[in-house]
Protein backbone atom coordinates (compact mmCIF):
# COMPACT_ATOMS: atom_id res chain seq x y z
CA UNK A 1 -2.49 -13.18 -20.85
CA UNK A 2 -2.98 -9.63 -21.41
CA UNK A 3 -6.84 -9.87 -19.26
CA UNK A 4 -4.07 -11.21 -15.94
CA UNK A 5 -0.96 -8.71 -16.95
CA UNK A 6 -3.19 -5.37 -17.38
CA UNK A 7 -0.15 -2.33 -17.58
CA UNK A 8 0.44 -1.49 -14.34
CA UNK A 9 -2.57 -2.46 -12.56
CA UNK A 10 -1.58 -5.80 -10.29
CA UNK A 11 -4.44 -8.16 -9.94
CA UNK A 12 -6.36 -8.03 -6.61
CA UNK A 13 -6.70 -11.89 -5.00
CA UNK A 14 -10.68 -11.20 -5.00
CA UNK A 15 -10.32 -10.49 -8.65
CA UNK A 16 -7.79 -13.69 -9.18
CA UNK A 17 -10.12 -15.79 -7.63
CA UNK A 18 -13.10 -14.98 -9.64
CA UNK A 19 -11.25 -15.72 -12.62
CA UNK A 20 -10.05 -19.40 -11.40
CA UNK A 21 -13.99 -19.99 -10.07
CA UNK A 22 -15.19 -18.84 -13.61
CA UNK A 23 -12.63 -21.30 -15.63
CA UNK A 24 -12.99 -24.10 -13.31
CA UNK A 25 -16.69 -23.92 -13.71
CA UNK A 26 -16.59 -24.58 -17.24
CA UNK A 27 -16.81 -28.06 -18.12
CA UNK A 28 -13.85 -30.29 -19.48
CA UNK A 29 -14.32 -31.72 -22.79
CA UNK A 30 -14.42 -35.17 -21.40
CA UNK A 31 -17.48 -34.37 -18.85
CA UNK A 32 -20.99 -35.04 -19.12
CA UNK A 33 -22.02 -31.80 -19.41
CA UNK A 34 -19.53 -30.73 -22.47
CA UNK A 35 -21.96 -32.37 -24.63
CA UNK A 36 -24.33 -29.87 -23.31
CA UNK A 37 -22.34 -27.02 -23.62
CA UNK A 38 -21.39 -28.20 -27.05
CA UNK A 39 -24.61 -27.41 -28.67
CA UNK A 40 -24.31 -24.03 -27.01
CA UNK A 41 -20.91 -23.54 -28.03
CA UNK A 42 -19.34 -25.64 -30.47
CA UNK A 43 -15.54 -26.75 -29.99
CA UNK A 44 -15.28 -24.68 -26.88
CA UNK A 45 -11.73 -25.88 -25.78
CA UNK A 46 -10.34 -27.44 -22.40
CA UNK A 47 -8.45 -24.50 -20.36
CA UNK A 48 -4.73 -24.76 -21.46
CA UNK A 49 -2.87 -25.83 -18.18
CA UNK A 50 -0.40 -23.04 -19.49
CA UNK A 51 -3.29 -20.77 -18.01
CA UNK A 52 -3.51 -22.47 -15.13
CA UNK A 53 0.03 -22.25 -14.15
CA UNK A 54 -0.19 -18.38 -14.91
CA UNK A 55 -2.95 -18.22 -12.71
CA UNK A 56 -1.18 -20.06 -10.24
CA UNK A 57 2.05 -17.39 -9.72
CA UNK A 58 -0.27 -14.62 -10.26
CA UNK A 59 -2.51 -16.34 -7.01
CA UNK A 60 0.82 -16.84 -5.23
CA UNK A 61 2.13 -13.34 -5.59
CA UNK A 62 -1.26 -12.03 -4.40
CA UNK A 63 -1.65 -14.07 -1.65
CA UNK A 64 2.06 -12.80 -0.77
CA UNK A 65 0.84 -9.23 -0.83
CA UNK A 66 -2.27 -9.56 0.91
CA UNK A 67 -1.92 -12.34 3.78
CA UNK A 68 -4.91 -14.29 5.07
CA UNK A 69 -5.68 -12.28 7.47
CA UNK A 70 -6.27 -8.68 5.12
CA UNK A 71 -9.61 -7.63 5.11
CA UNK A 72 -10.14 -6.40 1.15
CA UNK A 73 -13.89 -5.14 1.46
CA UNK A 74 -15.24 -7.44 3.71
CA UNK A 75 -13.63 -10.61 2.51
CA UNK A 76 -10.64 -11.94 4.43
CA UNK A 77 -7.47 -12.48 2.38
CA UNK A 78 -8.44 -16.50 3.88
CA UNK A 79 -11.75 -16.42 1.92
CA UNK A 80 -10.06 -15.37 -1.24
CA UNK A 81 -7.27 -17.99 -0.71
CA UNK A 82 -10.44 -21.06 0.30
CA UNK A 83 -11.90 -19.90 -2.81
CA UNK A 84 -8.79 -20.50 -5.49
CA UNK A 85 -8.03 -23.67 -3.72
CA UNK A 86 -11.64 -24.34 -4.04
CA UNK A 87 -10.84 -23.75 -7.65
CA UNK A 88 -7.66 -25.66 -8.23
CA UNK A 89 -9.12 -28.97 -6.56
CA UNK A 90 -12.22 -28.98 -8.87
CA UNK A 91 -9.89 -29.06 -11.86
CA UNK A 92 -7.12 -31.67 -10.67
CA UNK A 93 -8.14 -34.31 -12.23
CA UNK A 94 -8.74 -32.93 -15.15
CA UNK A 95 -4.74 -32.05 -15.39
CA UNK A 96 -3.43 -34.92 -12.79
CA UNK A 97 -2.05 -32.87 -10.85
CA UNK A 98 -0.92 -33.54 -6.78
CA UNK A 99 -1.30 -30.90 -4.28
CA UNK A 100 2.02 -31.90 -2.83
CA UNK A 101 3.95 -31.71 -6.86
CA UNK A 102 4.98 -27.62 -6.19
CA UNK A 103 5.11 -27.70 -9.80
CA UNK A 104 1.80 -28.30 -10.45
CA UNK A 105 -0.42 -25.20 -10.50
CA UNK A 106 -2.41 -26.56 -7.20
CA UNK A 107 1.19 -27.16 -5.53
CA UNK A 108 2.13 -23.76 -6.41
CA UNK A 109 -1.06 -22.09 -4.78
CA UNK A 110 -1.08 -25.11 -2.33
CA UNK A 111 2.49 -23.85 -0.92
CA UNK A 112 1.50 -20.16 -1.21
CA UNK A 113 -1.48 -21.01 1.16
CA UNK A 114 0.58 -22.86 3.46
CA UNK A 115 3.16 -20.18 3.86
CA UNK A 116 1.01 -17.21 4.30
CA UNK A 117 -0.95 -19.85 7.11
CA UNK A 118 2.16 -20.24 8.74
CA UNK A 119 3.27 -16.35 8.44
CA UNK A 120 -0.14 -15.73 9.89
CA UNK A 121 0.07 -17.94 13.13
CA UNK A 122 4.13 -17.94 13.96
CA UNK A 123 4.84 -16.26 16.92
CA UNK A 124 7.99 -15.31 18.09
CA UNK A 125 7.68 -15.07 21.79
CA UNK A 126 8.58 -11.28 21.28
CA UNK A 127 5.99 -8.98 22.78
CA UNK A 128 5.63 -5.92 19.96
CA UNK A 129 2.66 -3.89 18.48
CA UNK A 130 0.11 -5.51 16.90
CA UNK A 131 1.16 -2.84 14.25
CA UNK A 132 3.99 -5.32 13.10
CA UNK A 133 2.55 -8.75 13.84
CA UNK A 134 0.33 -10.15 10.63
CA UNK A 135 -3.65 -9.85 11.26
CA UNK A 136 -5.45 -12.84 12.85
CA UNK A 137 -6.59 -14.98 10.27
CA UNK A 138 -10.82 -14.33 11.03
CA UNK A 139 -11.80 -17.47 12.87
CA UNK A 140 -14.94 -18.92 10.26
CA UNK A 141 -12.71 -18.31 6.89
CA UNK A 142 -9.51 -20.26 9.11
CA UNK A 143 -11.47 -23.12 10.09
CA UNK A 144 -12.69 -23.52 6.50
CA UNK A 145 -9.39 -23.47 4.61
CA UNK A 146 -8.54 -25.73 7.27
CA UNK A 147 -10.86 -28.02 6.58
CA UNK A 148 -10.37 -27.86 3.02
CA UNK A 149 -6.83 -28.76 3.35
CA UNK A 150 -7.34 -31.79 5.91
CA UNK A 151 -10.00 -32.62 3.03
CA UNK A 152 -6.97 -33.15 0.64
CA UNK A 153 -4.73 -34.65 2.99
CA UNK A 154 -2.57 -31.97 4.26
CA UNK A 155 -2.74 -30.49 8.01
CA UNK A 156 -2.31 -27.41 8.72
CA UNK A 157 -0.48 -26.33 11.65
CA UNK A 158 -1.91 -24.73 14.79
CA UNK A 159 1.17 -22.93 16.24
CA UNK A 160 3.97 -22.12 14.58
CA UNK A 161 7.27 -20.94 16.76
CA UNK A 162 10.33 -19.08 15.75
């Protein structure tokens, strides 16, 4: 816990989303590759889901704070998010867990996707500045999370009125 919960430093999504890719690239205990691993590193233990749901709200409050369409660097608050969903999904089975179960870890980010998405396209048929309107989710990094929802069963929406 104390790598996430750093004293007064909030975790960055980019940063976030490195650390899901890097645990959900190492192998479960029950894959082919474990064995491997296992001469490497002997006894290296499955990722506690109890990380995985701390990863989750820590995700979720990023994504809050950022949007999809926040350009950190040159990565797109949507890239960041495409890229701990991309994380979650590889590890589902491994825990059982639904995309649609909010209490699931990939339910948790799942929702926090879906609500920045739909923060990021609503329009309220009030003309204002762009200044108070979120960014435009960048149109590559949209279609891809997109896609990676419809790939798990879940569509996105396209317009969203107030």
């Amino acid at each position: 816990e104390s790598v996430f919960h750093r004293k007064g430093v909030s975790q960055s999504g980019m940063e976030l989303a490195a650390w899901c890719s890097l645990l959900a690239n190492i192998p479960s205990a029950s894959s082919a590759s474990a064995a491997r691993l296992d001469d490497v590193a002997p006894g290296l233990p499955d990722v506690p889901e109890a990380i995985w749901k701390l990863l989750a709200v820590e995700c979720q409050d990023a994504l809050a704070a950022s949007g999809l369409g926040q350009e950190q660097g040159e990565v797109s608050g949507a890239a960041v998010a495409r890229q701990i969903m991309d994380s979650f999904l590889k590890v589902r089975d491994v825990y059982n867990w639904r995309i649609l179960d909010q209490e699931s870890p990939l339910g948790i980010v799942a929702l926090a996707v879906q609500t920045q998405w739909k923060r990021a396209i609503a329009r309220d048929g009030e003309l204002e500045d762009p200044l108070h309107e979120p960014p435009p989710i960048p149109s590559e990094d949209a279609r891809c999370l997109k896609h990676l929802f419809e790939e798990s069963g879940i569509e996105l929406p396209t317009e969203v009125r107030i």
